[in-house]
C-alpha atoms as a PDB file:
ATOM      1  CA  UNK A   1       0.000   0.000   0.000  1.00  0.00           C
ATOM      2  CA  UNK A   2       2.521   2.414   0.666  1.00  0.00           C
ATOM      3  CA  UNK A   3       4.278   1.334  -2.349  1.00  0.00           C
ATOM      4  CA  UNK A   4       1.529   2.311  -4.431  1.00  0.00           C
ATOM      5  CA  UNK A   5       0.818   5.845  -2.411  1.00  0.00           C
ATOM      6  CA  UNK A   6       4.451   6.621  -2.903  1.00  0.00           C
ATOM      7  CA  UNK A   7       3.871   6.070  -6.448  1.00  0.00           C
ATOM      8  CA  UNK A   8       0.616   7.894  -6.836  1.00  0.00           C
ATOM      9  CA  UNK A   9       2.113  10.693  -4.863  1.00  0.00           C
ATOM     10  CA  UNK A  10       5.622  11.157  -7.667  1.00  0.00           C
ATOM     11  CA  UNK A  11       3.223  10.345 -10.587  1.00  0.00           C
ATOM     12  CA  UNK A  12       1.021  13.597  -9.010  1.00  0.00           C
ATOM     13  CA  UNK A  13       4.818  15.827  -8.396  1.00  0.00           C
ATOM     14  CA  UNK A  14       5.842  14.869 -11.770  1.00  0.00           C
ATOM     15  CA  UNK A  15       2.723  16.095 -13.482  1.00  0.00           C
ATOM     16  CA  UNK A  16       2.787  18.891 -11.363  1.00  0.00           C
ATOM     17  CA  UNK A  17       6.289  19.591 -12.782  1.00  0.00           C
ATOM     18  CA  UNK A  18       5.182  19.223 -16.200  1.00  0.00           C
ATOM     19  CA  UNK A  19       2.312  21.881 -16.063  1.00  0.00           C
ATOM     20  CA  UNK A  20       4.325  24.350 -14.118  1.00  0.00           C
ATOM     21  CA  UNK A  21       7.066  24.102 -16.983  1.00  0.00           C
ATOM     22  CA  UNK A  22       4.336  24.735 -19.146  1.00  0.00           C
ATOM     23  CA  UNK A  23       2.884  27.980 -17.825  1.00  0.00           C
ATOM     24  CA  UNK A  24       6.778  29.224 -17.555  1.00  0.00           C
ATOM     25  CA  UNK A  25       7.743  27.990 -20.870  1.00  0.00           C
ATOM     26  CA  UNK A  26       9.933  29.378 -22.639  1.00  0.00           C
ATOM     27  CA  UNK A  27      12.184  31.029 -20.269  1.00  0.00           C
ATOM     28  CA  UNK A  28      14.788  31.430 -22.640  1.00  0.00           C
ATOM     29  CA  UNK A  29      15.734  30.894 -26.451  1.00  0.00           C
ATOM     30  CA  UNK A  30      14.415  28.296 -28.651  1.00  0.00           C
ATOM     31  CA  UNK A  31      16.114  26.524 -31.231  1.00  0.00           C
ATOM     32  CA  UNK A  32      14.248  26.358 -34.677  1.00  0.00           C
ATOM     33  CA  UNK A  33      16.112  23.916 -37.076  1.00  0.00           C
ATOM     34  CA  UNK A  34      16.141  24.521 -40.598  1.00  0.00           C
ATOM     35  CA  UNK A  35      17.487  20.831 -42.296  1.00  0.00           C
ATOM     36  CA  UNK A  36      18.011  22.495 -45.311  1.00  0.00           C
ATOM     37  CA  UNK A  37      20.259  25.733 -46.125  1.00  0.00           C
ATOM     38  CA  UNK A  38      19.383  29.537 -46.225  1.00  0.00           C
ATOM     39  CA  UNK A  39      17.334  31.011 -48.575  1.00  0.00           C
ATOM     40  CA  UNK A  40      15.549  27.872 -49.592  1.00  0.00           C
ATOM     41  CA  UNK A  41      11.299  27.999 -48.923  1.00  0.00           C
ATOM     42  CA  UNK A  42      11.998  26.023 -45.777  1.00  0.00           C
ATOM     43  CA  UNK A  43      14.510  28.926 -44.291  1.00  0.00           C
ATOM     44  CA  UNK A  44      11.681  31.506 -45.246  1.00  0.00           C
ATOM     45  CA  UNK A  45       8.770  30.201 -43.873  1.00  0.00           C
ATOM     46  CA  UNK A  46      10.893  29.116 -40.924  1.00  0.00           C
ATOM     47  CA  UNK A  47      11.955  32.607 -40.198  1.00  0.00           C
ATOM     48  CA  UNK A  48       8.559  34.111 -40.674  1.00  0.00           C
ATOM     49  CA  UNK A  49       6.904  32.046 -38.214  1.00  0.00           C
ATOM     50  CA  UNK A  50       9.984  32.639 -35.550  1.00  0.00           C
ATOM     51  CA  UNK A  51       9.661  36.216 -36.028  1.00  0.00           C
ATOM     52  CA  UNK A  52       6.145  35.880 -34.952  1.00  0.00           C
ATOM     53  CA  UNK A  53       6.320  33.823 -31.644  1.00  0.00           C
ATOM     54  CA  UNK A  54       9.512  36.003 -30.533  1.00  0.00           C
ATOM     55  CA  UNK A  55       7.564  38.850 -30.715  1.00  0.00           C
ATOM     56  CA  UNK A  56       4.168  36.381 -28.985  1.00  0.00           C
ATOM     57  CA  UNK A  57       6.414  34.328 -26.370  1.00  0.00           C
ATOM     58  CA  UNK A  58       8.665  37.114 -25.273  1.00  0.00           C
ATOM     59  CA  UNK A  59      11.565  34.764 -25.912  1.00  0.00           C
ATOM     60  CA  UNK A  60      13.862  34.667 -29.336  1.00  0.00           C
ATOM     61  CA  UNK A  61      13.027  31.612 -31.858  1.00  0.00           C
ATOM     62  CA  UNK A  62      16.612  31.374 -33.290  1.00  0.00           C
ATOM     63  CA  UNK A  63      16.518  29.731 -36.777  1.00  0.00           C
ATOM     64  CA  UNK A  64      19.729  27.654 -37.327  1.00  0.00           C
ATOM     65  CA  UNK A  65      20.441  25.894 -40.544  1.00  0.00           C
ATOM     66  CA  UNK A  66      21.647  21.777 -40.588  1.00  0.00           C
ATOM     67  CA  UNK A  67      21.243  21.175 -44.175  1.00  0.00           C
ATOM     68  CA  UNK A  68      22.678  17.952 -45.756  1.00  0.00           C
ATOM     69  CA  UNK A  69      21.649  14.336 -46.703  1.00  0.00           C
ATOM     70  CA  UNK A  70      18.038  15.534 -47.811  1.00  0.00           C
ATOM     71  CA  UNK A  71      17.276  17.205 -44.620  1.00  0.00           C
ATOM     72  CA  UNK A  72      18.527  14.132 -41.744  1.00  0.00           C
ATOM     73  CA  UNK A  73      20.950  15.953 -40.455  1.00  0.00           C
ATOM     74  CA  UNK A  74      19.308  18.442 -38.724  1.00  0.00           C
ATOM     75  CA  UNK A  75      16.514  16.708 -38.421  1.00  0.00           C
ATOM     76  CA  UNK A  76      18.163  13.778 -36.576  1.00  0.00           C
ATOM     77  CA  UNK A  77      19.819  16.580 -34.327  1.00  0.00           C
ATOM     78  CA  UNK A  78      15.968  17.872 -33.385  1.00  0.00           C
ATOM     79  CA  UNK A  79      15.125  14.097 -32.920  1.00  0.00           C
ATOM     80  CA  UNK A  80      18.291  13.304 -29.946  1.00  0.00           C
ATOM     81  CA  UNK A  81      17.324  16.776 -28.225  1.00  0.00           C
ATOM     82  CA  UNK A  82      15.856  16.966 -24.790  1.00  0.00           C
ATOM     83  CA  UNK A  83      11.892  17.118 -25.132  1.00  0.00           C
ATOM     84  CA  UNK A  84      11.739  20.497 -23.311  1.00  0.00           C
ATOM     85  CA  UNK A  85      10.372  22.683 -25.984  1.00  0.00           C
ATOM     86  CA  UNK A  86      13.602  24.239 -26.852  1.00  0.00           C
ATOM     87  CA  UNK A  87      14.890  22.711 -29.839  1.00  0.00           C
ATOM     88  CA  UNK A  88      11.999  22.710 -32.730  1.00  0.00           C
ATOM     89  CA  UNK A  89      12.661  21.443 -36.271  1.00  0.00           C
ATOM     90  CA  UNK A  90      10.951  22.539 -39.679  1.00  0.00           C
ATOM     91  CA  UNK A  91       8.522  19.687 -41.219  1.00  0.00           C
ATOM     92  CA  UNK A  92       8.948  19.725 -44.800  1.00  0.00           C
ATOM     93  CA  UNK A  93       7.232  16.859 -47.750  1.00  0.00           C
ATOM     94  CA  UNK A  94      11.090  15.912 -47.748  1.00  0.00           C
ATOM     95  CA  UNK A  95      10.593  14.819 -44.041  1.00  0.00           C
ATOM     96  CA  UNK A  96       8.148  11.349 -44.471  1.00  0.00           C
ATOM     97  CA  UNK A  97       9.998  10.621 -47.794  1.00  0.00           C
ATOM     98  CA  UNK A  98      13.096   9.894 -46.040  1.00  0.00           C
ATOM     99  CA  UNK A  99      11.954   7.887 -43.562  1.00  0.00           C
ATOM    100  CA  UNK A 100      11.815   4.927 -46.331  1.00  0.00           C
ATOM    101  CA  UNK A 101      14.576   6.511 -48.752  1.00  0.00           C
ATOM    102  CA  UNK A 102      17.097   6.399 -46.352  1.00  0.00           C
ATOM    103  CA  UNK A 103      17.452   3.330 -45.248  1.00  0.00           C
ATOM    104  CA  UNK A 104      20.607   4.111 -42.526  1.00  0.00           C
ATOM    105  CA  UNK A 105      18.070   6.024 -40.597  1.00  0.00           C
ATOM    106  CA  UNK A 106      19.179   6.934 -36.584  1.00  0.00           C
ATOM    107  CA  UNK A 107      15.901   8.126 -35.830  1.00  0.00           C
ATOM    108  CA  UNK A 108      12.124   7.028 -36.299  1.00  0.00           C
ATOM    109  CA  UNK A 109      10.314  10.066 -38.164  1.00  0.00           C
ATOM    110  CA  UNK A 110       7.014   8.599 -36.551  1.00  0.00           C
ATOM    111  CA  UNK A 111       8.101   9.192 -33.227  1.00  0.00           C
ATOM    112  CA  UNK A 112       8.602  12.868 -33.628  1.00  0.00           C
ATOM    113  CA  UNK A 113       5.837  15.007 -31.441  1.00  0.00           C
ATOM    114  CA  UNK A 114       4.141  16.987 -34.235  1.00  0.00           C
ATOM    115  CA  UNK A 115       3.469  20.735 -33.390  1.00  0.00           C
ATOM    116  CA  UNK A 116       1.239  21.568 -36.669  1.00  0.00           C
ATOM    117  CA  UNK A 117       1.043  21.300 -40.661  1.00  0.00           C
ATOM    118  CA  UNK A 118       1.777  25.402 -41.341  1.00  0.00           C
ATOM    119  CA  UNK A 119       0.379  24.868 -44.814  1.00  0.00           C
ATOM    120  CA  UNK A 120       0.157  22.754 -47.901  1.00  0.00           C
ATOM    121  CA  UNK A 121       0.704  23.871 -51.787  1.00  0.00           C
ATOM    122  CA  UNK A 122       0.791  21.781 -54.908  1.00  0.00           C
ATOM    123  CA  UNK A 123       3.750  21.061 -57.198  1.00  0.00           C
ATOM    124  CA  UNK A 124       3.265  22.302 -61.051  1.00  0.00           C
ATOM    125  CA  UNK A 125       3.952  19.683 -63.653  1.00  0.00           C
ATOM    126  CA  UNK A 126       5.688  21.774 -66.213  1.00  0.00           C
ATOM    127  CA  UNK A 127       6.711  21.047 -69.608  1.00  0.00           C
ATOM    128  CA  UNK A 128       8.939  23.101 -72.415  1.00  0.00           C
ATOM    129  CA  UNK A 129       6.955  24.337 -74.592  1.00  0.00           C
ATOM    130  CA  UNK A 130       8.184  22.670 -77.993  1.00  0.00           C
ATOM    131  CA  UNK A 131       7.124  19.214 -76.047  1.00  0.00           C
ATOM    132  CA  UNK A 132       4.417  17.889 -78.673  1.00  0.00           C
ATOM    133  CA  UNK A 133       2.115  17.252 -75.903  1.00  0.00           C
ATOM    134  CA  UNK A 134      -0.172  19.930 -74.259  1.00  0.00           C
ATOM    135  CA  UNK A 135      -2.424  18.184 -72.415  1.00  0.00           C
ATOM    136  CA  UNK A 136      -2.485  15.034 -69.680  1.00  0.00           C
ATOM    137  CA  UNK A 137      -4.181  12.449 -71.718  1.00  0.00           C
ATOM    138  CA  UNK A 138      -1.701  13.200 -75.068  1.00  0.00           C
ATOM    139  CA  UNK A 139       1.315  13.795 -72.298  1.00  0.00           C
ATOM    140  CA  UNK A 140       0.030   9.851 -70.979  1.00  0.00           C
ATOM    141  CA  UNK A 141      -0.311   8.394 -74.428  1.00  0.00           C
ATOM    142  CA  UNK A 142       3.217   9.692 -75.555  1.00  0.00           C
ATOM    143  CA  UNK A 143       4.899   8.039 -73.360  1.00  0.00           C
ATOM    144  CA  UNK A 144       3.362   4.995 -73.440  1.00  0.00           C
ATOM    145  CA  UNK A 145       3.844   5.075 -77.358  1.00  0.00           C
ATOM    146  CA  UNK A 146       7.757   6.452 -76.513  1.00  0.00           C
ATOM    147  CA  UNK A 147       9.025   4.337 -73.394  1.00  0.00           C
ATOM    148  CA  UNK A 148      12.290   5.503 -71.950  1.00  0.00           C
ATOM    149  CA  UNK A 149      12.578   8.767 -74.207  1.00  0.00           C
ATOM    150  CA  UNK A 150      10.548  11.050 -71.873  1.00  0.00           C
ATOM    151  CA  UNK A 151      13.337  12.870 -69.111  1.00  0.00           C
ATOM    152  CA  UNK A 152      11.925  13.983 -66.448  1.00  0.00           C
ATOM    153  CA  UNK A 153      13.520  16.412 -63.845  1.00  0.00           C
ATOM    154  CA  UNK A 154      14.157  16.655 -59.972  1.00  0.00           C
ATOM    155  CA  UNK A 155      15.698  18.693 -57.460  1.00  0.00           C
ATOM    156  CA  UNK A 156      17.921  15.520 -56.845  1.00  0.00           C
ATOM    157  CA  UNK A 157      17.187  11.826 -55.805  1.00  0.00           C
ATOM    158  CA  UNK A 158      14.042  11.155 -53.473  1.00  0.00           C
ATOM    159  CA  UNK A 159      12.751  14.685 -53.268  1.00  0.00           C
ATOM    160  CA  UNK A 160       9.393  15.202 -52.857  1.00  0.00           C
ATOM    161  CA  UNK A 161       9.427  16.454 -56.940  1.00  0.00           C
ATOM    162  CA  UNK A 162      11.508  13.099 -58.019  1.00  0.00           C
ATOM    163  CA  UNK A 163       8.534  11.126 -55.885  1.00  0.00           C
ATOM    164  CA  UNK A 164       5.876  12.676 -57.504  1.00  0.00           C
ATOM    165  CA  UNK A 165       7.506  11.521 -60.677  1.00  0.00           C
ATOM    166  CA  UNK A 166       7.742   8.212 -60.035  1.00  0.00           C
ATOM    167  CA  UNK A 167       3.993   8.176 -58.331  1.00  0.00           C
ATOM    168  CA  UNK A 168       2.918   9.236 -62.326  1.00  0.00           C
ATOM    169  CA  UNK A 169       4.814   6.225 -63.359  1.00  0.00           C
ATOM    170  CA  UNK A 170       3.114   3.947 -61.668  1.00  0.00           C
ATOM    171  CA  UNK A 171      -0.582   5.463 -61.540  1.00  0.00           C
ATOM    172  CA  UNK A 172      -0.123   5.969 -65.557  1.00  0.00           C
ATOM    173  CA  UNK A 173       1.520   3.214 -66.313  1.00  0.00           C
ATOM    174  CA  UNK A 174       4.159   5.135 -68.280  1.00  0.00           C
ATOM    175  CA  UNK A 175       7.924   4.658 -68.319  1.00  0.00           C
ATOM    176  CA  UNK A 176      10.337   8.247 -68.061  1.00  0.00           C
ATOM    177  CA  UNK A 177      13.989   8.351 -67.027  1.00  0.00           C
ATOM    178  CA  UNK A 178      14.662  10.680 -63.751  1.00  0.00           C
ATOM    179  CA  UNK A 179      17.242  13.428 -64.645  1.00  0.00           C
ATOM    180  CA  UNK A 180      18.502  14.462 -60.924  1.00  0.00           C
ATOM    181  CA  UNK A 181      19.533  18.217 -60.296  1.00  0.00           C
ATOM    182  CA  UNK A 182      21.513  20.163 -57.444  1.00  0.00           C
ATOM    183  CA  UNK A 183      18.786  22.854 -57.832  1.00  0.00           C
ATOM    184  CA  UNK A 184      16.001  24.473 -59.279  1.00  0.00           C
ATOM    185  CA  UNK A 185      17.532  26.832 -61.224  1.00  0.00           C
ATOM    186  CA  UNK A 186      19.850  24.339 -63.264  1.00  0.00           C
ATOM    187  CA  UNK A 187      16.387  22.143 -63.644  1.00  0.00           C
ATOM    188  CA  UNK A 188      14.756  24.940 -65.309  1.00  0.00           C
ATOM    189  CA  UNK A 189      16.938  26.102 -67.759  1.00  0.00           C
ATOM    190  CA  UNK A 190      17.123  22.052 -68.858  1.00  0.00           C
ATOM    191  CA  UNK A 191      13.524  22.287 -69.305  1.00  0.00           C
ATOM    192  CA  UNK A 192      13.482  25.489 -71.402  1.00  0.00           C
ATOM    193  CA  UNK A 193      16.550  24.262 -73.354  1.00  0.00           C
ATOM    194  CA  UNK A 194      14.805  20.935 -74.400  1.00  0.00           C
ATOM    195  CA  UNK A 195      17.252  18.500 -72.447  1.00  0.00           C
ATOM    196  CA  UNK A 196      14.546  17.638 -70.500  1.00  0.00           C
ATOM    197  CA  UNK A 197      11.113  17.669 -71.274  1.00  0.00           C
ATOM    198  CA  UNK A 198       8.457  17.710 -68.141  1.00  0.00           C
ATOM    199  CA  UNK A 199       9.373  18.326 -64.211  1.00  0.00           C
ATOM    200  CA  UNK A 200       7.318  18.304 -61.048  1.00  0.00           C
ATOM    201  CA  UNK A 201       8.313  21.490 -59.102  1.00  0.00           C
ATOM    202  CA  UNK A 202       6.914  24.137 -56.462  1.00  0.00           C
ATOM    203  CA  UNK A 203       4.150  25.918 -58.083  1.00  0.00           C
ATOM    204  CA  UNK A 204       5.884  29.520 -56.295  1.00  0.00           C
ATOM    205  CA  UNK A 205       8.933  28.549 -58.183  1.00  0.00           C
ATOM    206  CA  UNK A 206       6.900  27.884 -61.908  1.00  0.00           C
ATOM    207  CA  UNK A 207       4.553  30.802 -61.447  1.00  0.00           C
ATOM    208  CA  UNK A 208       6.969  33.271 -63.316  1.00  0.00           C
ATOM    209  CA  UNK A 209       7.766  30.369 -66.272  1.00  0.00           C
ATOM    210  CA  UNK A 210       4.323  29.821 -66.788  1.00  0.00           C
ATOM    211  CA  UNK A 211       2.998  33.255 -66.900  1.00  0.00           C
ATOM    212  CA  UNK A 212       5.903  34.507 -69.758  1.00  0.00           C
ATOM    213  CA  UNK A 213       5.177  31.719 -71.673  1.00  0.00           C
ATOM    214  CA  UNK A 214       8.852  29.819 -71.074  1.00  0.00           C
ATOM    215  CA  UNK A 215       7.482  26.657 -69.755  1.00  0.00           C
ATOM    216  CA  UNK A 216       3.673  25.042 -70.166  1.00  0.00           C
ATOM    217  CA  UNK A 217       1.794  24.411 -67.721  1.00  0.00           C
ATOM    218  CA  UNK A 218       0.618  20.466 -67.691  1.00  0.00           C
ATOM    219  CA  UNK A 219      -1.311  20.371 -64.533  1.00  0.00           C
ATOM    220  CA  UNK A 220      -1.047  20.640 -60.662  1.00  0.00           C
ATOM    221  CA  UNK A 221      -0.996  17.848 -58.358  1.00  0.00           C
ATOM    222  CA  UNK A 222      -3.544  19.292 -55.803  1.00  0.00           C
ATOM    223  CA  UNK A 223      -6.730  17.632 -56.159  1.00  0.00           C
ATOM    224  CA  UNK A 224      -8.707  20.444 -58.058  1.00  0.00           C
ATOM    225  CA  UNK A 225      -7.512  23.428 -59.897  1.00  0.00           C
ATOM    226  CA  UNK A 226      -5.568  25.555 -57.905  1.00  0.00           C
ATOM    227  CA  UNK A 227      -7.457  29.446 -57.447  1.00  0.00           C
ATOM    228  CA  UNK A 228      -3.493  31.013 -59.202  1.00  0.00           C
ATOM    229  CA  UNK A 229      -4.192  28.825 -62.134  1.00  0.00           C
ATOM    230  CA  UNK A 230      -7.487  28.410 -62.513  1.00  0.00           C
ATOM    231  CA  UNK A 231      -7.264  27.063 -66.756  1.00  0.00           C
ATOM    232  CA  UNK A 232      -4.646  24.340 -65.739  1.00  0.00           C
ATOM    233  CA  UNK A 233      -6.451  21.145 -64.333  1.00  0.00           C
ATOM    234  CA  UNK A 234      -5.174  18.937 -62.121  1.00  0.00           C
ATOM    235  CA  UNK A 235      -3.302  15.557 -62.693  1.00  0.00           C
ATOM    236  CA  UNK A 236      -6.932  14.140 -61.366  1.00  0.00           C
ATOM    237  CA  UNK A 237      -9.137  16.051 -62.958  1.00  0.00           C
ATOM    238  CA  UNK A 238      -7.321  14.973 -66.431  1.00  0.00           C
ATOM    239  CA  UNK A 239      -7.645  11.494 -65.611  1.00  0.00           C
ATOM    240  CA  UNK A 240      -5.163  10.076 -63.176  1.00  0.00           C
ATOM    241  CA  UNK A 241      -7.672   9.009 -60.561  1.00  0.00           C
ATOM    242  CA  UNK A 242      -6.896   9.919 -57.563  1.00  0.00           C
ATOM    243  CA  UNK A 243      -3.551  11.231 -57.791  1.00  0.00           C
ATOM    244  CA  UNK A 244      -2.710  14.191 -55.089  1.00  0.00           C
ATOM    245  CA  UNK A 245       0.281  15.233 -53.798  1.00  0.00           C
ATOM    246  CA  UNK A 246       0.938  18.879 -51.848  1.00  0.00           C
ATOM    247  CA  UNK A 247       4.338  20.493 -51.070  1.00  0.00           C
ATOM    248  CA  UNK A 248       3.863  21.113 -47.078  1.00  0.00           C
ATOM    249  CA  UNK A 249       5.557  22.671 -44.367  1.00  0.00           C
ATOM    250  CA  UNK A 250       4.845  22.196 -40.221  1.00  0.00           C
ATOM    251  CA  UNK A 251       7.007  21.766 -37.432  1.00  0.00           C
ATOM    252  CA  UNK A 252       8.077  19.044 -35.012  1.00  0.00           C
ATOM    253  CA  UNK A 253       9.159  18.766 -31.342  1.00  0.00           C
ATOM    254  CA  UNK A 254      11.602  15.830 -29.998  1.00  0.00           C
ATOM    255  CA  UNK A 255       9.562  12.656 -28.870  1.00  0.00           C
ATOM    256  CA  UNK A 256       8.242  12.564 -25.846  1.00  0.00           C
ATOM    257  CA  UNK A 257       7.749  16.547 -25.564  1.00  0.00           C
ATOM    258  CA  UNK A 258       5.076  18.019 -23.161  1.00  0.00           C
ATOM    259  CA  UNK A 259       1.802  17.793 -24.343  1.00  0.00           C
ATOM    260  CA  UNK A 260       0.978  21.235 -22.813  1.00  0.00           C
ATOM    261  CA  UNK A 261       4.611  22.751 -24.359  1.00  0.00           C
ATOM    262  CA  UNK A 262       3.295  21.022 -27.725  1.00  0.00           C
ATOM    263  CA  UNK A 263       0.042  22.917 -27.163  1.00  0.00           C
ATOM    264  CA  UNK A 264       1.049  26.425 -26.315  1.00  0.00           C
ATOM    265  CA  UNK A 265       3.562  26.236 -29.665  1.00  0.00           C
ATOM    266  CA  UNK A 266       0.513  25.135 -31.677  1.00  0.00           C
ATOM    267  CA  UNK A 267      -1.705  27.977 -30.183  1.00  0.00           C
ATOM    268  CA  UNK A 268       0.766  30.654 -30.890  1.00  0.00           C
ATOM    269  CA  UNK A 269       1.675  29.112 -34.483  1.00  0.00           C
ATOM    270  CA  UNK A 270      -2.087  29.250 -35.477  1.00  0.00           C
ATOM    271  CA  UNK A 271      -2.212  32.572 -33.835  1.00  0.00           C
ATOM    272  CA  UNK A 272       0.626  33.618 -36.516  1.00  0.00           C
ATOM    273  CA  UNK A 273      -1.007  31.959 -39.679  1.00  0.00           C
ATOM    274  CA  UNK A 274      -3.824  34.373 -38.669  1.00  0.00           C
ATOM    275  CA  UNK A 275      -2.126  37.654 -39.034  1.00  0.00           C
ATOM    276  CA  UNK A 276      -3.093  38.942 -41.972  1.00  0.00           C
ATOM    277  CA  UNK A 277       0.283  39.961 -43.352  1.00  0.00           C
ATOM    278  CA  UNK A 278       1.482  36.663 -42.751  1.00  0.00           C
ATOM    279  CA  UNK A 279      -1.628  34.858 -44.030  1.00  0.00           C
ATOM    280  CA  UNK A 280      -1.312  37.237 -47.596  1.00  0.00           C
ATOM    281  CA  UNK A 281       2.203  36.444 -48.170  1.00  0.00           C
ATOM    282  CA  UNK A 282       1.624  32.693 -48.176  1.00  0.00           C
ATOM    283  CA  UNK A 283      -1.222  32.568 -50.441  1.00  0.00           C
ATOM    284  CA  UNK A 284       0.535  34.888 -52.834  1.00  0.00           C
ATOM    285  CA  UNK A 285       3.231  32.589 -52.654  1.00  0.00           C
ATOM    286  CA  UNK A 286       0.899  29.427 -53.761  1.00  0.00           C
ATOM    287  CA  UNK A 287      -0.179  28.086 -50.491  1.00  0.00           C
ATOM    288  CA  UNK A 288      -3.109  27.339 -48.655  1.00  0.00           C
ATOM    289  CA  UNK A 289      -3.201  28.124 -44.794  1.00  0.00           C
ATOM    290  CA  UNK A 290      -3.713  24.870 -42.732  1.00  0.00           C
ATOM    291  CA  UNK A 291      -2.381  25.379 -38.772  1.00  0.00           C
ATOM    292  CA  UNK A 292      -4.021  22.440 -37.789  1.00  0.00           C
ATOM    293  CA  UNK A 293      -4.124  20.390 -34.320  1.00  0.00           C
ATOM    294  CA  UNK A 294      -0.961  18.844 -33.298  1.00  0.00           C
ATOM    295  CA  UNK A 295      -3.208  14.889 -33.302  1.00  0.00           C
ATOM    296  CA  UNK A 296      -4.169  16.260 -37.236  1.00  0.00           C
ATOM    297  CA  UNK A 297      -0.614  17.163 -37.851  1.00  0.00           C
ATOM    298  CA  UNK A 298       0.536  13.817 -36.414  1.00  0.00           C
ATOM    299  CA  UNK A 299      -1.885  11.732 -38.186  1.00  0.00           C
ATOM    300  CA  UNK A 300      -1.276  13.281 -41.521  1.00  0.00           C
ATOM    301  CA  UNK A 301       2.757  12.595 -40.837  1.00  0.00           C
ATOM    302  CA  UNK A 302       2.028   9.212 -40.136  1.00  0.00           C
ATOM    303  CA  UNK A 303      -0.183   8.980 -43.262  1.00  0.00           C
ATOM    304  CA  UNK A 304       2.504  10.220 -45.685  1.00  0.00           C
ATOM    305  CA  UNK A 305       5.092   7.952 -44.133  1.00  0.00           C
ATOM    306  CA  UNK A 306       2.807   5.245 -45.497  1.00  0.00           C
ATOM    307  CA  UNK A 307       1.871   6.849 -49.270  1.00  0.00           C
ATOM    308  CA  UNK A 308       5.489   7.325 -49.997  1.00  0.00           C
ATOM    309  CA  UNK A 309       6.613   4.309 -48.365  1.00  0.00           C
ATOM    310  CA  UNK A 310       5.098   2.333 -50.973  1.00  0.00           C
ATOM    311  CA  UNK A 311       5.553   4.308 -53.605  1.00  0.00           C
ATOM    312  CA  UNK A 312       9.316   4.387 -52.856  1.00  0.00           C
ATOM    313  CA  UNK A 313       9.599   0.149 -52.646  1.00  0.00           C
ATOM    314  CA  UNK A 314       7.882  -0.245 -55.660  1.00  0.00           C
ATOM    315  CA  UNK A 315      10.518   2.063 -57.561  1.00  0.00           C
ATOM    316  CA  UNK A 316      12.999   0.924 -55.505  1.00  0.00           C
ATOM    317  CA  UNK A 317      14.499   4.138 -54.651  1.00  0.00           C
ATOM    318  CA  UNK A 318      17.361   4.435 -52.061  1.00  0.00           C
ATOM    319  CA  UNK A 319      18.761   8.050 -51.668  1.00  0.00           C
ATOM    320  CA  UNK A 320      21.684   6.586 -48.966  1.00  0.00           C
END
């Protein structure tokens, strides 16, 4: 008996513990870490949402960038840090995808706590303009006629845009050879000069192409047309059932953080997604707001663990 009052009475300090780091948390900086390098999407939206819970928690939300090997570096940092609130990492699509593309893995992506999704956005399918096909159904029934002679770009080896590519593959039944780059830029003027012909890519990024007339626009991988191209259809829409795939950024506390710290970050997060400035500048930039629940956020981690988990065994991708 007093075994189990003993216990009942630490179980009752510790939680008391836990809620009273709550309430003072954060009492001093937090680390956000970017796993990919400045000036990239991730480093932006990173540093927009950190300017807006310094200025909310009364505490500085330091972005730090840990880029290399597609984002586990710093993410595997995040992953080993104490679960006190004060080391956060950005979420990106990249994040799920190398939980099966990497197979050397020191951390389990399922395990992280998830804060929130910030927001989702769909990737363009572009196309140079010369390419004989302009629509989905012609694009589909070239490359069945052509096997192996459509080259298809990437931002390098199991990215979320060389996934997407390979998800076509298999949902169209078509064969294309991946064409890897270092960057977007690099991608892009492969695709205007004809040494590739088609490439998955952030819509922000193929806005300006599309609208000078440098690259065609094929379709968009959100599930209906998206509102900043409202005459392209998407990859469904033109008759790959089913097919959706979104570009999306969150961010993800170390296993076994507080569930009240994990709260308090969500509510000021979706506090910030509701300023209007901030809310503007990411739909201008392509996306739709999300700031969902940290048990939404979690759930649709877990669930893109599993869509690109299969998609990356059955094209037998390895990235490590």
């Amino acid at each position: 008996m007093n075994r189990s009052i003993t216990r009942a009475a630490a179980l009752l300090l510790l939680a008391f513990a836990v809620q009273a780091h709550a309430q003072g948390y954060p009492s001093r900086p937090v680390k956000v870490v970017v796993p990919f390098g400045t000036g990239a999407a991730s480093d932006t939206i990173a540093r927009l949402i950190s300017d807006r819970l310094t200025q909310s928690m009364g505490q500085p939300f330091l972005v730090e960038n840990r880029a290399g090997a597609g984002g586990t570096i710093g993410t595997e940092l995040v992953f080993k840090s104490p679960p006190d609130g004060y080391t956060l990492a950005l979420s990106t699509a990249a994040t799920p995808i190398t939980a099966s593309a990497f197979r050397g893995l020191k951390y389990d992506t399922a395990a992280f706590a998830s804060v929130t999704v910030l927001t989702h956005s769909p990737l363009g399918f572009a196309a140079n303009p010369a390419f004989q096909p302009k629509t989905v159904p012609d694009f589909i029934a070239y490359a069945k006629a052509n096997p192996g002679k459509v080259n298809f770009g990437s931002l390098g080896v199991a990215t979320s845009h060389h996934v997407t590519g390979e998800k076509l593959k298999i949902d169209a039944g078509i064969d294309m050879v991946h064409v890897p780059y270092k960057g977007s830029g690099a991608a892009h003027a492969d695709l205007m000069g004809g040494q590739i012909q088609v490439m998955f890519d952030n819509l922000f990024s193929l806005l300006p192409h599309f609208k000078s007339g440098k690259l065609h626009a094929l379709a968009v991988t959100s599930a209906k047309r998206h509102r900043l191209l409202p005459e392209v259809p998407s990859l469904a829409e033109a008759g790959v059932k089913d097919f959706e795939t979104v570009a999306w950024f969150g961010f993800l506390a170390p296993p076994g953080t507080p569930r009240d710290i994990v709260g308090k970050l969500n509510a000021e997060m979706v506090k910030a997604l509701a300023i209007p400035e901030v809310r503007q500048r990411l739909l201008d930039g392509g996306s739709d707001v999300i700031g969902n629940s940290p048990e939404e956020a979690d759930r649709f981690l877990k669930s893109e663990i599993a869509r690109w988990g299969a998609v990356i065994k059955t094209a037998n991708i390895r990235a490590d």
